[in-house]
C-alpha atoms as a PDB file:
ATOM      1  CA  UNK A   1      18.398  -5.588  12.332  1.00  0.00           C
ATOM      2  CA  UNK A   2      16.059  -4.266  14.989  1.00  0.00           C
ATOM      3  CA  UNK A   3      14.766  -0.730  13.957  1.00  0.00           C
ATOM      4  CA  UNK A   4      13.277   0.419  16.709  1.00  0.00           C
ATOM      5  CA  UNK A   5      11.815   4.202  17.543  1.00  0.00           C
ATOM      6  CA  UNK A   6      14.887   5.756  18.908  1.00  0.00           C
ATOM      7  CA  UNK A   7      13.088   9.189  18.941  1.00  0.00           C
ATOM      8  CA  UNK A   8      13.674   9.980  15.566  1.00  0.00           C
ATOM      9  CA  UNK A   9      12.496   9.287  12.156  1.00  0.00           C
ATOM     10  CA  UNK A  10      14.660   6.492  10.127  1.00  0.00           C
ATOM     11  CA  UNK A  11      15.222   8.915   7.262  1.00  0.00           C
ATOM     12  CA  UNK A  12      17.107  10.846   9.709  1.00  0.00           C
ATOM     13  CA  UNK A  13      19.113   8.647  10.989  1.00  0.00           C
ATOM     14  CA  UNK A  14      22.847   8.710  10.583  1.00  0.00           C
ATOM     15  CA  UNK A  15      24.856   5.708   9.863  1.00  0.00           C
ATOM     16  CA  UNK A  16      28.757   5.645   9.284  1.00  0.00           C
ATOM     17  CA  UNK A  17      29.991   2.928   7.272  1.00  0.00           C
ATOM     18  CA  UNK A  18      33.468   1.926   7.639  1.00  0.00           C
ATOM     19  CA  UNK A  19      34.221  -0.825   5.124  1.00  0.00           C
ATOM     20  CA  UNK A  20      37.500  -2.745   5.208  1.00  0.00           C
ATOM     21  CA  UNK A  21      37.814  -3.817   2.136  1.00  0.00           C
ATOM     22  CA  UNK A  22      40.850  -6.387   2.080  1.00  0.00           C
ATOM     23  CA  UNK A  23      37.847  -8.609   4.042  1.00  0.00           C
ATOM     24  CA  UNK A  24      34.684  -7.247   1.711  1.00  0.00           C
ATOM     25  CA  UNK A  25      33.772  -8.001  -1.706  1.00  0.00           C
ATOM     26  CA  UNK A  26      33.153  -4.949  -3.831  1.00  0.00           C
ATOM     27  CA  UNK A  27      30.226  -6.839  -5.596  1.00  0.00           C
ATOM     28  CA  UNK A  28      28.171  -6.525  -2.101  1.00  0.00           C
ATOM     29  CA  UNK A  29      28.121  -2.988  -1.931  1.00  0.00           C
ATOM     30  CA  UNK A  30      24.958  -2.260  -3.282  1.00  0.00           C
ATOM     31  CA  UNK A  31      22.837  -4.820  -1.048  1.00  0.00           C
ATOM     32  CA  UNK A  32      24.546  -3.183   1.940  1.00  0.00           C
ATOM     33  CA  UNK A  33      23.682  -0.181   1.158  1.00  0.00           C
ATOM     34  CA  UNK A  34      20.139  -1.158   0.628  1.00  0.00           C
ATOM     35  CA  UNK A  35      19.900  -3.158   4.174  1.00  0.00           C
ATOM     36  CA  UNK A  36      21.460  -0.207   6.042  1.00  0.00           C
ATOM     37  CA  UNK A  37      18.576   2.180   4.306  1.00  0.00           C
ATOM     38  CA  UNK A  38      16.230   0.430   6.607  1.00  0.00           C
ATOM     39  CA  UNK A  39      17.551   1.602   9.744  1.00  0.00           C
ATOM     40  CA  UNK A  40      18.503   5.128   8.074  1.00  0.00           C
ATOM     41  CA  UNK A  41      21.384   6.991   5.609  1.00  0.00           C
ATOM     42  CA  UNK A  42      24.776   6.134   5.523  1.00  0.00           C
ATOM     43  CA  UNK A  43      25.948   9.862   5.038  1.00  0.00           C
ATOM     44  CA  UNK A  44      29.656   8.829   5.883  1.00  0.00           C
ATOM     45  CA  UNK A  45      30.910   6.033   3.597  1.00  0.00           C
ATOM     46  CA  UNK A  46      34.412   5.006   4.119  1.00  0.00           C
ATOM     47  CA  UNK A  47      36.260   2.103   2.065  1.00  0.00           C
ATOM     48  CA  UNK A  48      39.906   1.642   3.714  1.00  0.00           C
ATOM     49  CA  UNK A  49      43.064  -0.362   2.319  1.00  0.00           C
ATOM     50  CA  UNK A  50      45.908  -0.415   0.305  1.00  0.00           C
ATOM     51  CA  UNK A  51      44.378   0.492  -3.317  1.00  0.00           C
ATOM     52  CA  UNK A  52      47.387   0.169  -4.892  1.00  0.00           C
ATOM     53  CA  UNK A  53      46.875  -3.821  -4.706  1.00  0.00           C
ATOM     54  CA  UNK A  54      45.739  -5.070  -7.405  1.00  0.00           C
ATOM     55  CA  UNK A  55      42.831  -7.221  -5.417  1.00  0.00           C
ATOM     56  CA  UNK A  56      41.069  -4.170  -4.996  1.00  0.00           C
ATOM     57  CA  UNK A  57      40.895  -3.447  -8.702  1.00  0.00           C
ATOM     58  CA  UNK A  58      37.167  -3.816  -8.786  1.00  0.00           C
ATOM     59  CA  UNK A  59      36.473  -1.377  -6.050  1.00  0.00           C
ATOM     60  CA  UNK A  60      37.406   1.603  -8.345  1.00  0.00           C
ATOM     61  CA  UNK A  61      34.317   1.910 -10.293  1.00  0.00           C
ATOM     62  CA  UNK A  62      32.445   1.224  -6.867  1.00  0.00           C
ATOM     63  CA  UNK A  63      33.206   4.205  -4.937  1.00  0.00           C
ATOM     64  CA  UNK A  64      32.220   6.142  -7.404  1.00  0.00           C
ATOM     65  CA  UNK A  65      28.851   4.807  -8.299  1.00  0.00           C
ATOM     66  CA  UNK A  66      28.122   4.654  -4.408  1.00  0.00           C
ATOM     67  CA  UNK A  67      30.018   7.940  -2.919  1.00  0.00           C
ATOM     68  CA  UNK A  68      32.393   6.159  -1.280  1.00  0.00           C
ATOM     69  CA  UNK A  69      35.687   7.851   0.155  1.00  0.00           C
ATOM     70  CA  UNK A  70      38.738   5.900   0.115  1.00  0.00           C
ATOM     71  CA  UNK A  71      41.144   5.838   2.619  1.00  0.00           C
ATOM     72  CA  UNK A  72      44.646   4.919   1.015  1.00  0.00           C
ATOM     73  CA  UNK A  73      46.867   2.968   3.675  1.00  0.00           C
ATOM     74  CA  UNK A  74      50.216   1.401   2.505  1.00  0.00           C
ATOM     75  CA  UNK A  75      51.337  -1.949   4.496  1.00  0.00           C
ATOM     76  CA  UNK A  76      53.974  -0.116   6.559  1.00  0.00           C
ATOM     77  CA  UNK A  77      55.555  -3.683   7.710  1.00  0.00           C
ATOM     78  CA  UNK A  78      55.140  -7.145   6.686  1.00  0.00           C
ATOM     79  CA  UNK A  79      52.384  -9.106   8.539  1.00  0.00           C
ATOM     80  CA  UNK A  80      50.883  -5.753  10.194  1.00  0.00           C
ATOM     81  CA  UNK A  81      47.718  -4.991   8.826  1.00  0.00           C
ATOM     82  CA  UNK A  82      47.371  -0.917   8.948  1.00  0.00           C
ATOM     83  CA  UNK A  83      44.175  -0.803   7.388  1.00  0.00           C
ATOM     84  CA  UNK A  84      42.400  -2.341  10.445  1.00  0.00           C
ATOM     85  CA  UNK A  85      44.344   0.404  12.658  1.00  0.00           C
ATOM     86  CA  UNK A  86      43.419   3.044  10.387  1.00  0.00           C
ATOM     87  CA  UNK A  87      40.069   2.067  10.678  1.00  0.00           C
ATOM     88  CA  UNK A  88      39.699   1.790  14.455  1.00  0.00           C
ATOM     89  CA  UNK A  89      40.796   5.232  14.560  1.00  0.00           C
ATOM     90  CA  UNK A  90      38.409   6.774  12.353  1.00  0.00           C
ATOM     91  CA  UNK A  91      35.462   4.815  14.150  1.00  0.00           C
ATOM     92  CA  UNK A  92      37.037   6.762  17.375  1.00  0.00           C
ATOM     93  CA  UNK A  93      37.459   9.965  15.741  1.00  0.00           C
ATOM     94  CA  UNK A  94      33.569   9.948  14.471  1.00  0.00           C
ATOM     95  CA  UNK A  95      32.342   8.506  17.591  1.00  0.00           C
ATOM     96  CA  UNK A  96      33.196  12.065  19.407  1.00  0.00           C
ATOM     97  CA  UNK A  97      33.241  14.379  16.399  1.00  0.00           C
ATOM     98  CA  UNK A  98      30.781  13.588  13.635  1.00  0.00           C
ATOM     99  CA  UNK A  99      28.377  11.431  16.273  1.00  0.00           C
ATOM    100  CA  UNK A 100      26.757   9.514  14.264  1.00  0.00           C
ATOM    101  CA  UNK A 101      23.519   7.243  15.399  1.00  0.00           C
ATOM    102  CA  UNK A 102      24.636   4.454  14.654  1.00  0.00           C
ATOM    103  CA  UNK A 103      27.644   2.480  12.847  1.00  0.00           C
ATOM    104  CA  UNK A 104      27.886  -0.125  10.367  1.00  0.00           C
ATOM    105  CA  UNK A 105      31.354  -2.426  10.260  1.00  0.00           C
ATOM    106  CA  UNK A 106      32.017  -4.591   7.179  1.00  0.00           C
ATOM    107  CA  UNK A 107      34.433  -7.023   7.334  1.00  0.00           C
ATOM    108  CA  UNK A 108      35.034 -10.219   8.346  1.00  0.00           C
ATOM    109  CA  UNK A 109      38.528  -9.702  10.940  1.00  0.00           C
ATOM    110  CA  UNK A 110      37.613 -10.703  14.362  1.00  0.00           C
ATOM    111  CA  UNK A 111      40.263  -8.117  15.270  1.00  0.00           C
ATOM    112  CA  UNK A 112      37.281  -5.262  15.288  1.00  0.00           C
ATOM    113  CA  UNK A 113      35.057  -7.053  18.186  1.00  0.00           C
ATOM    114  CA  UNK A 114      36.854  -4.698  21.078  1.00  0.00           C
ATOM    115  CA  UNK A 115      36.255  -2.040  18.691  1.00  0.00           C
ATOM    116  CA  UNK A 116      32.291  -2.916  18.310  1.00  0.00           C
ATOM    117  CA  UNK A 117      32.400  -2.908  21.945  1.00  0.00           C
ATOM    118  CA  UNK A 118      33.682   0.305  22.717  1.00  0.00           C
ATOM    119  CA  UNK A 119      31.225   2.042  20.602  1.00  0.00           C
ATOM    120  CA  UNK A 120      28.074  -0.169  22.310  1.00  0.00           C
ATOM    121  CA  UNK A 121      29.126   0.865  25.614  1.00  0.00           C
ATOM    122  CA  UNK A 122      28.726   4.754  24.132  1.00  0.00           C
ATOM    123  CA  UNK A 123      25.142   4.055  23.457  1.00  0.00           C
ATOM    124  CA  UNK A 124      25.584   3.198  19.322  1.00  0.00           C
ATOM    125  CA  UNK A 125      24.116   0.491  17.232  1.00  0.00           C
ATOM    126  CA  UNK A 126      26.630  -1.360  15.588  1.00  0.00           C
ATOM    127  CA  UNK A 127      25.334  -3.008  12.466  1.00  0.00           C
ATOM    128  CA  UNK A 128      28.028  -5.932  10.698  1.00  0.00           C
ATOM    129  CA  UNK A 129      28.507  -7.574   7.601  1.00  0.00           C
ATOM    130  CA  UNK A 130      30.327 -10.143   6.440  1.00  0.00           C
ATOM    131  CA  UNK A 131      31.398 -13.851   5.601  1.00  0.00           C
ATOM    132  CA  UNK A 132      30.826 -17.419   6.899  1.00  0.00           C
ATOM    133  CA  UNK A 133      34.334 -17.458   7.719  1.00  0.00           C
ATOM    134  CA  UNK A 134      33.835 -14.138  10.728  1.00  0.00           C
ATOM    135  CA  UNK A 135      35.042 -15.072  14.189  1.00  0.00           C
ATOM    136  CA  UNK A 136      32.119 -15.910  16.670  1.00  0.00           C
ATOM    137  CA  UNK A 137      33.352 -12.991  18.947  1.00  0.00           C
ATOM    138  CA  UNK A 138      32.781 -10.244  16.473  1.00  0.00           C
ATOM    139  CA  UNK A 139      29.568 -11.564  15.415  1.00  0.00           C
ATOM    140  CA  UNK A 140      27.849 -11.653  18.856  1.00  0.00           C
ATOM    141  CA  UNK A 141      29.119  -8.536  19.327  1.00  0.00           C
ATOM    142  CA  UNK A 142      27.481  -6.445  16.718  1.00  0.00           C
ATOM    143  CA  UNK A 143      23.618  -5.260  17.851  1.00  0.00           C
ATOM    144  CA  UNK A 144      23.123  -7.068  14.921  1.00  0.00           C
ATOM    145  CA  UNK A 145      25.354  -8.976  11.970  1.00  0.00           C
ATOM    146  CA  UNK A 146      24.381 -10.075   8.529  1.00  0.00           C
ATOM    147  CA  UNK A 147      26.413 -12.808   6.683  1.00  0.00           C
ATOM    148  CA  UNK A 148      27.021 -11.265   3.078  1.00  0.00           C
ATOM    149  CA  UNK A 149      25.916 -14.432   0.913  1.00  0.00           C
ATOM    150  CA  UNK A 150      22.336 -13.752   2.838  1.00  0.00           C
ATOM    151  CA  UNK A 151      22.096 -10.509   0.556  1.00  0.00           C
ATOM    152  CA  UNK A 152      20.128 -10.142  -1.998  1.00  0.00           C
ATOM    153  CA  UNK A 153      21.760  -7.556  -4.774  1.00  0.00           C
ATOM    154  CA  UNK A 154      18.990  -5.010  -5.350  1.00  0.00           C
ATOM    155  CA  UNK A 155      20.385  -4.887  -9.065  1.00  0.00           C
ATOM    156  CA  UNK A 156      20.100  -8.288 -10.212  1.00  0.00           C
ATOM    157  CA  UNK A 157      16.808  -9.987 -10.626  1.00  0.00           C
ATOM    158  CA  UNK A 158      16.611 -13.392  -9.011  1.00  0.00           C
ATOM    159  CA  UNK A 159      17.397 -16.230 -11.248  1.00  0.00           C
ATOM    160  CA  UNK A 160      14.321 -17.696 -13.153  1.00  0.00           C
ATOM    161  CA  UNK A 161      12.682 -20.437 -10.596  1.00  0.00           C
ATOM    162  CA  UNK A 162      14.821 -19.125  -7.934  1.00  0.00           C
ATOM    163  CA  UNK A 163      13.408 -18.654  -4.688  1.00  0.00           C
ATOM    164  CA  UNK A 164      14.987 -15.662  -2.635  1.00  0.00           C
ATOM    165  CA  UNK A 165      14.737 -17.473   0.552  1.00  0.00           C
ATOM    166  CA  UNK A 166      16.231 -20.413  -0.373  1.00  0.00           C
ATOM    167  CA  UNK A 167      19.140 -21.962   2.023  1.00  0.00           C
ATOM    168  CA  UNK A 168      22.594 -21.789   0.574  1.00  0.00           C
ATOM    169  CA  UNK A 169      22.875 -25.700   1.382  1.00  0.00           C
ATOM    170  CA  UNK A 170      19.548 -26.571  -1.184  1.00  0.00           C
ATOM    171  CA  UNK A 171      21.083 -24.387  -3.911  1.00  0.00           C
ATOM    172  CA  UNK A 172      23.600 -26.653  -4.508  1.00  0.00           C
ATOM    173  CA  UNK A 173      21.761 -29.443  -5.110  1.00  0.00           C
ATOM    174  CA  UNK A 174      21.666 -30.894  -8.817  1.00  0.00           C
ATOM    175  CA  UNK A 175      18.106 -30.610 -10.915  1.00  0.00           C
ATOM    176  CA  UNK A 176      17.655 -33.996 -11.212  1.00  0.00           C
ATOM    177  CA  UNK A 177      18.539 -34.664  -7.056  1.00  0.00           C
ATOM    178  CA  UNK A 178      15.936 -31.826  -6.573  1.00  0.00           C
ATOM    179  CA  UNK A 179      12.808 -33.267  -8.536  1.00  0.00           C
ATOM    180  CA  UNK A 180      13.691 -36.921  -7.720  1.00  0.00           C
ATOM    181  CA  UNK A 181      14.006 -35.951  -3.699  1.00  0.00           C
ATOM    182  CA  UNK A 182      10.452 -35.241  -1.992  1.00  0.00           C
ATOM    183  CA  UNK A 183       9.841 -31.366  -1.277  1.00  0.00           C
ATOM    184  CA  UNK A 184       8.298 -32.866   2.629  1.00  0.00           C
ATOM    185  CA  UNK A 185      11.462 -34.843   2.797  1.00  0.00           C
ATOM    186  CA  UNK A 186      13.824 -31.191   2.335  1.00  0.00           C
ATOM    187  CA  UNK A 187      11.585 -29.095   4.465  1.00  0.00           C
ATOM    188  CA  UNK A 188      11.674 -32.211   7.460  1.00  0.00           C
ATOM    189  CA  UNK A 189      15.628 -32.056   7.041  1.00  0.00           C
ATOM    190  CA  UNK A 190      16.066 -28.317   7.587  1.00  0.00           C
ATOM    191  CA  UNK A 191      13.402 -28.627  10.527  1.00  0.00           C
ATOM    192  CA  UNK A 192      15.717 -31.181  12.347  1.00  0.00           C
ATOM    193  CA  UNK A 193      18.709 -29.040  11.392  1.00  0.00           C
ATOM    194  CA  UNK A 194      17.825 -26.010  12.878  1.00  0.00           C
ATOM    195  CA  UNK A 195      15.382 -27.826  15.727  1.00  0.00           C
ATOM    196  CA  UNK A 196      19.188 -29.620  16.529  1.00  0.00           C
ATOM    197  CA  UNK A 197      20.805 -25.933  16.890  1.00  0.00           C
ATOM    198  CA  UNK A 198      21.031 -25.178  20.600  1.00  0.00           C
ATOM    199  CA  UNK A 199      21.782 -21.586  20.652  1.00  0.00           C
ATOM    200  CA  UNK A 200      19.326 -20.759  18.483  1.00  0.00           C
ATOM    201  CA  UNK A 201      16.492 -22.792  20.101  1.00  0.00           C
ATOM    202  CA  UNK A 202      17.336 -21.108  23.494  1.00  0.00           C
ATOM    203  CA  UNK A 203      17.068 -17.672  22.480  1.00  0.00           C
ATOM    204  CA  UNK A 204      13.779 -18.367  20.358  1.00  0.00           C
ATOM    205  CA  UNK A 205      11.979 -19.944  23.000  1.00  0.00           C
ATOM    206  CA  UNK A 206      13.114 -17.211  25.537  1.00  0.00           C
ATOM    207  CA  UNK A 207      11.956 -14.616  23.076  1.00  0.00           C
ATOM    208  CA  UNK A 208       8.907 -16.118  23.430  1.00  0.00           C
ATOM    209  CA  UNK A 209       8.417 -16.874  27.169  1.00  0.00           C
ATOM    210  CA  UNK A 210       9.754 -13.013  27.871  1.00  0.00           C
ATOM    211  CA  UNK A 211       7.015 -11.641  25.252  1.00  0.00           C
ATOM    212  CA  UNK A 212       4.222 -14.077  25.926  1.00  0.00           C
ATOM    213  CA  UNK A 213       0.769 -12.789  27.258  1.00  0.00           C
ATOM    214  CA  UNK A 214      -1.413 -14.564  30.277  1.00  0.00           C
ATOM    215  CA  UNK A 215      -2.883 -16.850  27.251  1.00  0.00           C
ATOM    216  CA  UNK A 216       0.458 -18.359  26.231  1.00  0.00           C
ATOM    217  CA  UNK A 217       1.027 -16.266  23.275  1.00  0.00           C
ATOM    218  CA  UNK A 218       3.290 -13.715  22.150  1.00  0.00           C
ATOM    219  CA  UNK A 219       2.933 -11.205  19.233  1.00  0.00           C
ATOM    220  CA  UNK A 220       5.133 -12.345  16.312  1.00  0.00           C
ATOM    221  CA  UNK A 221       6.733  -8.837  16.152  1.00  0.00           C
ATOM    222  CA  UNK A 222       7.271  -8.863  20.065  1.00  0.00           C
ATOM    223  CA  UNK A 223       8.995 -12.161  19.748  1.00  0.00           C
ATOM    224  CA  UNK A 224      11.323 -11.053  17.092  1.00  0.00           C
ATOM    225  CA  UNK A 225      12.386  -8.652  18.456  1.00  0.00           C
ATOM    226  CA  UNK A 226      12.970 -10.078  21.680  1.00  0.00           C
ATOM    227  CA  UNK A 227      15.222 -12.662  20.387  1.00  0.00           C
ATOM    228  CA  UNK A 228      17.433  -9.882  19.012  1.00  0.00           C
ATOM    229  CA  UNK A 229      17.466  -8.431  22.421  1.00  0.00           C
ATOM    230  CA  UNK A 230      19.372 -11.729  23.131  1.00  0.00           C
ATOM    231  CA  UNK A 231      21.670 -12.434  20.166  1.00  0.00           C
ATOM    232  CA  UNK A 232      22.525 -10.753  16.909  1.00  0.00           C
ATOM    233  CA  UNK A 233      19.991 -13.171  15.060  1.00  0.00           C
ATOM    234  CA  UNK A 234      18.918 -12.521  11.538  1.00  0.00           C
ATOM    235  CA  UNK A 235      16.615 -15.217   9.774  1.00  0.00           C
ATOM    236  CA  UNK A 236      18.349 -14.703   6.642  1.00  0.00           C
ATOM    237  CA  UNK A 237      21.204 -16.101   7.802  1.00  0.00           C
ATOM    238  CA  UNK A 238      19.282 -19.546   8.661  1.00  0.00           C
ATOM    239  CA  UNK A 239      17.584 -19.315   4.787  1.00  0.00           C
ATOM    240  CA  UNK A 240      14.234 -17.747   5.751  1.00  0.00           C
ATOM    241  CA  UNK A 241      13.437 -14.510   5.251  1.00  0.00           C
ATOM    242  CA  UNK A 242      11.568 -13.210   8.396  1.00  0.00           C
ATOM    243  CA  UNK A 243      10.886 -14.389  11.961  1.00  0.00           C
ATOM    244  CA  UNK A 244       7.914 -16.023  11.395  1.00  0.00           C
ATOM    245  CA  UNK A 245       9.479 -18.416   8.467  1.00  0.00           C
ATOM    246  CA  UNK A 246      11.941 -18.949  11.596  1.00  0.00           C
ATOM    247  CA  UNK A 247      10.379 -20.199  14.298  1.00  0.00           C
ATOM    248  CA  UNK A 248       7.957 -22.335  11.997  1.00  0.00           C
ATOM    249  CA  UNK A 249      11.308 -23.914  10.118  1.00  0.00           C
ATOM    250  CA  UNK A 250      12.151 -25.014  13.844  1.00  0.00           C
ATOM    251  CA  UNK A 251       9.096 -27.747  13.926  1.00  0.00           C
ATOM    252  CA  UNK A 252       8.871 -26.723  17.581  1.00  0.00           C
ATOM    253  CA  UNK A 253       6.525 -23.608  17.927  1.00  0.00           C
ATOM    254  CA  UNK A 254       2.851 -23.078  16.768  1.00  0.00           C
ATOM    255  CA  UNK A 255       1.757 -19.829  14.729  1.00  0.00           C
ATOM    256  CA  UNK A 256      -1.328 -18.826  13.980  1.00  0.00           C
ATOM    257  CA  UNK A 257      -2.934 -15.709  13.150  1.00  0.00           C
ATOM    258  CA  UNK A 258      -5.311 -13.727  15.464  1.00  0.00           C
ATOM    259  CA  UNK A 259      -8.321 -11.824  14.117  1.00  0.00           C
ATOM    260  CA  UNK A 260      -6.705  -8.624  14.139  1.00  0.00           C
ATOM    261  CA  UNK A 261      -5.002  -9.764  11.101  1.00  0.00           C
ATOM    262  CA  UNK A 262      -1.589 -10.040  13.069  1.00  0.00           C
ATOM    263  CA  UNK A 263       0.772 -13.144  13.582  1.00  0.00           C
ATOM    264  CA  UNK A 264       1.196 -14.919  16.999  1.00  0.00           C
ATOM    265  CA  UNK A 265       3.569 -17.511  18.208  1.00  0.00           C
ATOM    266  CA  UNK A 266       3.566 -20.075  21.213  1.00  0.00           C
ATOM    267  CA  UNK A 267       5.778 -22.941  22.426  1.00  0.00           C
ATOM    268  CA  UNK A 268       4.467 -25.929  21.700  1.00  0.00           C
ATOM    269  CA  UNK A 269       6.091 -27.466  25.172  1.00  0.00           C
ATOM    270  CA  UNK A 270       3.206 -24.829  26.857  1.00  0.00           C
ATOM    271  CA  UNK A 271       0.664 -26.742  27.499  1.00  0.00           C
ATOM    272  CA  UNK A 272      -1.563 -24.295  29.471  1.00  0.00           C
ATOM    273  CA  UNK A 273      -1.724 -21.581  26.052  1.00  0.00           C
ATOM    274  CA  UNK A 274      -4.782 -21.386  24.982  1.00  0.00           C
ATOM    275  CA  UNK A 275      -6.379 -23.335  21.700  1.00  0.00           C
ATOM    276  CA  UNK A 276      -5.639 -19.437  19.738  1.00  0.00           C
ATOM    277  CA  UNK A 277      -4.241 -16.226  20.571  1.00  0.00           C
ATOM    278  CA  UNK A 278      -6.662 -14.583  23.093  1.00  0.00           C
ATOM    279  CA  UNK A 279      -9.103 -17.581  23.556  1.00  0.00           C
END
């Protein structure tokens, strides 16, 4: 999620989350919470469905450890989903009343994405979270979108051995398929995977050629944020946990580090960049 200088400190930043919970799992709270805190303070919390279901069970104890209002809607008619319409009319409501800077959608219903829209065209960030399963639409839609197993619970330590950043593909592997299968052999595999992924290519190496100084190179930080100009793109959602770890998983840039200290990154199809960033 891009946090740029929008005039005013993060702190004071307001953020209204709207949280449909029939699409949300209650246990993902917390690390949603503690993304959004980057980019400033969810001061309106809202959690919306039917909580007389008993699937939402577990979100009792939930919105009360985390402030979080619920908004009781009964399924008027069979196969009409009245939480999403409840929602979409508080996102409205706030949009012209409250004002917030910036809103934060969690669910995984493609039904939202005109919704997202509407408050982009009014000048608002729209942060989202959710599943694998979310509609392409909704995704792209959002300034920026976060798939919930790429959170990291701020409550639970990370398993002993356990690497944050590792892909949700390698965790599944067995012990014995991980120590008998070369750690080169792993890293060349998720290389070619992401290397093979179009979209993703595209908007890295046009990060790159729209941030890239006379010498070939672009600041790491300029590059970044240039590809999320583009495309809701978070590296955690590709098993790495900054840009950086990105474009070097792709095999198909070169970063190095200038001798300010500070991280540069070229395409290695340039071949008029210099040997190093400002040489």
């Amino acid at each position: 999620m891009d946090n740029e200088d929008r005039g005013r400190g993060t702190s004071d930043r307001r953020i209204a989350l709207l949280i449909d919970a029939d699409n949300v799992s209650h246990t993902k709270i917390a690390a949603m919470l503690a993304e959004l805190s980057k980019y400033g303070t969810a001061n309106i919390r809202r959690a919306y469905g039917d909580w007389a279901k008993p699937g939402l069970k577990g979100w009792t104890d939930k919105l009360h450890d985390f402030a979080i209002r619920p908004i009781q809607h009964f399924s008027y008619s069979t196969g009409k989903n009245a939480t999403d319409i409840a929602l979409v009319i508080d996102a409205m409501e706030l949009l012209y009343t409250q004002r917030p800077d910036a809103f934060c959608i969690a669910s995984s219903d493609g039904d939202f994405t005109p919704l997202v829209m509407q408050l982009k065209a009014n000048g608002h960030e729209v942060y989202g979270f959710g599943e694998r399963k979310t509609p392409t639409p909704f995704v792209n839609a959002c300034t920026t979108f976060l798939y919930l197993d790429g959170l990291e619970d701020p409550s639970q330590p990370a398993a002993p051995g356990e690497a944050p950043d590792t892909p949700v593909a390698a965790k599944t592997e067995t012990k014995a398929e991980a120590k008998a299968k070369p750690k080169h052999s792993a890293a060349k595999a998720a290389e070619k995977t992401l290397a093979q992924n179009t979209k993703l290519v595209t908007i890295l190496r046009g990060a790159v050629e729209a941030s890239a100084r006379e010498d070939g190179w672009a600041l790491m930080s300029a590059a970044g944020s240039a590809a999320k100009r583009q495309a809701p793109i978070d590296p955690r959602n590709y098993g790495v946990k900054n840009f950086t770890a990105l474009f070097t998983a792709t095999g198909l840039f070169e970063i190095l580090k200038g001798e300010n200290g500070q991280s540069y990154v070229a395409d290695k199809r340039n071949k008029d960049r210099t040997p190093r960033p400002g040489g």
